[in-house]
Protein backbone atom coordinates (compact mmCIF):
# COMPACT_ATOMS: atom_id res chain seq x y z
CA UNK A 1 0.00 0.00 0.00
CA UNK A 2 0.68 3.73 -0.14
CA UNK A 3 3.71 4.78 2.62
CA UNK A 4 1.87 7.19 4.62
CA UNK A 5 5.53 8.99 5.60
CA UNK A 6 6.03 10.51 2.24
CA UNK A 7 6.18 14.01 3.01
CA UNK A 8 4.71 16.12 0.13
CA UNK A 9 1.75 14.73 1.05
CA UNK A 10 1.55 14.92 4.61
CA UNK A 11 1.46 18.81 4.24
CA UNK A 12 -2.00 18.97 2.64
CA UNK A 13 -4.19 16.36 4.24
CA UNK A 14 -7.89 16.99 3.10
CA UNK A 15 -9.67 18.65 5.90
CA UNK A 16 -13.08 20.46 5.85
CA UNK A 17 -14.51 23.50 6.29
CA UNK A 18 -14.33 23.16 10.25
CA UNK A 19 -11.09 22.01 10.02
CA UNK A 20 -11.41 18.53 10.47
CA UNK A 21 -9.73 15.83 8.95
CA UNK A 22 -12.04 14.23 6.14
CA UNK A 23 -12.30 10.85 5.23
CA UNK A 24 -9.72 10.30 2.79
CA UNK A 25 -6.95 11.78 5.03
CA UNK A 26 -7.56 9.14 7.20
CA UNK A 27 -7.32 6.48 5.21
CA UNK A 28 -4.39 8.22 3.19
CA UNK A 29 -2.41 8.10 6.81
CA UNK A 30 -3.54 4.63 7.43
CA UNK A 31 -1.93 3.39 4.04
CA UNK A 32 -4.99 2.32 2.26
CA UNK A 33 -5.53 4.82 -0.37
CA UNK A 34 -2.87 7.08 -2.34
CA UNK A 35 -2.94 10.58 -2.70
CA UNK A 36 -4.28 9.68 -6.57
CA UNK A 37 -6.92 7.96 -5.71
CA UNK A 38 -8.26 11.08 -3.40
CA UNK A 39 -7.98 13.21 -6.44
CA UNK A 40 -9.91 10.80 -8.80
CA UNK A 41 -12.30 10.07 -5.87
CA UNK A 42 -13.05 13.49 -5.55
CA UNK A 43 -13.37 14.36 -8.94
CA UNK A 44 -16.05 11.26 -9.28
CA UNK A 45 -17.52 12.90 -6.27
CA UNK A 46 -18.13 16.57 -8.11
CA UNK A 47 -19.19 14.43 -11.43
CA UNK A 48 -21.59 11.92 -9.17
CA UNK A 49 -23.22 13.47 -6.48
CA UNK A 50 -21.97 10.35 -4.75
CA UNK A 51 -20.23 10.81 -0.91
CA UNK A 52 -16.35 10.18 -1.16
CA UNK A 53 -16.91 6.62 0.62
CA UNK A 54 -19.19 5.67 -2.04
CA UNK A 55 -17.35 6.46 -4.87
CA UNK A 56 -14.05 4.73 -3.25
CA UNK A 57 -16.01 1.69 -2.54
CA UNK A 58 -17.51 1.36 -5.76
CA UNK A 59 -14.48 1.55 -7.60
CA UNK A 60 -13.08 -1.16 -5.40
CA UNK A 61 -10.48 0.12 -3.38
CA UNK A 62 -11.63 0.49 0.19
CA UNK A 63 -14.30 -2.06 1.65
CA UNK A 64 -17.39 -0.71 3.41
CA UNK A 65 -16.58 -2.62 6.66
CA UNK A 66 -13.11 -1.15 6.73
CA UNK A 67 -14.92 2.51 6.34
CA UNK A 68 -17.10 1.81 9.28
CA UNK A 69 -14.65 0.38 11.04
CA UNK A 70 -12.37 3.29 10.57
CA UNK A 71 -15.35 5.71 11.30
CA UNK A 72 -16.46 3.95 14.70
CA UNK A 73 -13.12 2.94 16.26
CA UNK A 74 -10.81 6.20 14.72
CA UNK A 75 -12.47 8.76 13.28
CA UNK A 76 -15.43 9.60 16.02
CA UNK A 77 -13.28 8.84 19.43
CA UNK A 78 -10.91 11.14 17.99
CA UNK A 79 -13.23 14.02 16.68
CA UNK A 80 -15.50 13.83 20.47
CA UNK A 81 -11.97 14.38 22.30
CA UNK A 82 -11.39 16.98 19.89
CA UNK A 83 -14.89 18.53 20.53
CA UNK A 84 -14.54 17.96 24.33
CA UNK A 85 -10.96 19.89 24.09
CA UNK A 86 -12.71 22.46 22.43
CA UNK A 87 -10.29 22.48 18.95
CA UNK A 88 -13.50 22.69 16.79
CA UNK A 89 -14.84 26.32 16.49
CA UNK A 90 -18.58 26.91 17.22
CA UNK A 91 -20.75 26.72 13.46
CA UNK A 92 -20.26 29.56 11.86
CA UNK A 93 -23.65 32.34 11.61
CA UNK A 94 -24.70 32.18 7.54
CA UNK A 95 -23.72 35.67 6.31
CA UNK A 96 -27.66 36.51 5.31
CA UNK A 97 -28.52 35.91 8.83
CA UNK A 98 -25.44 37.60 10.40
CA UNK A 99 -25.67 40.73 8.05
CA UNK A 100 -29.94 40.86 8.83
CA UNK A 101 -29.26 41.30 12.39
CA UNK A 102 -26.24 43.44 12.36
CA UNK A 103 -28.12 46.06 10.26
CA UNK A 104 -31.22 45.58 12.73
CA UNK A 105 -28.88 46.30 16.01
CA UNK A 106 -27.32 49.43 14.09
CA UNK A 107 -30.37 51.07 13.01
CA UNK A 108 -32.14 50.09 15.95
CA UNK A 109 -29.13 51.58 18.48
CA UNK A 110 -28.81 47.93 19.57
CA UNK A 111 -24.99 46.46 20.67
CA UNK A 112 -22.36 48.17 18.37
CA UNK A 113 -23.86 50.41 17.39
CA UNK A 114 -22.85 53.68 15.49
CA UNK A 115 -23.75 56.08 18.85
CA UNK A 116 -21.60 53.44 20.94
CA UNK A 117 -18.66 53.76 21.97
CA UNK A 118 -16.20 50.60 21.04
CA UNK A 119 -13.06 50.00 22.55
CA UNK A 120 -9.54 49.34 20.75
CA UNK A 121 -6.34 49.93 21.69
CA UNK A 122 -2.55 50.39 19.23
CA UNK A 123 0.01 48.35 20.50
């Protein structure tokens, strides 16, 4: 299988949005899958619709038990102690919602507003 140690690819693991690690990293550190196969996975996943574990299993490189394996015994015990430590940042408010109640709280003299004084300091 793939040797997880080579280094150009150890410096761009997939990860998502929230910065966690996504499926394939995990199974690219565990040896199973080569950096290749992410990129062709992924590109089946924009051209499918299909989830990355799909199209990996269908093309026959990764069993489904060995995916929910890897999910149950790796992949959540590690994410919970991650969420426990508090390394995963709180969702993030959608911009149309966050933008809707900004404009409400300054027209309305609510918190930061215009009239308000805000602290800062220059170091």
């Amino acid at each position: 299988m793939y040797n997880s140690t080579n280094t150009a690819t150890q410096t761009h693991l997939p990860t998502s949005r929230l910065g966690r690690k996504r499926l394939g990293a995990y199974l690219l550190e565990a040896g199973l899958i080569t950096p290749a196969q992410i990129q062709v996975a992924a590109y089946d996943q924009q051209v499918t619709g299909k989830k990355f574990s799909e199209v990996i299993v269908d093309r026959g490189w990764i069993k489904q038990q060995t995916i929910d394996f890897l999910i149950k015994h790796v992949i959540n015990p590690e994410q919970r102690g991650m969420r426990s430590a508090g390394v995963f940042a709180p969702p993030v408010e959608p911009f149309e919602q966050l933008y809707a109640r900004r404009k409400h709280e300054v027209l309305n003299g609510g918190p930061h507003s215009t009239e308000e004084e805000v602290p800062w300091t220059v170091d």
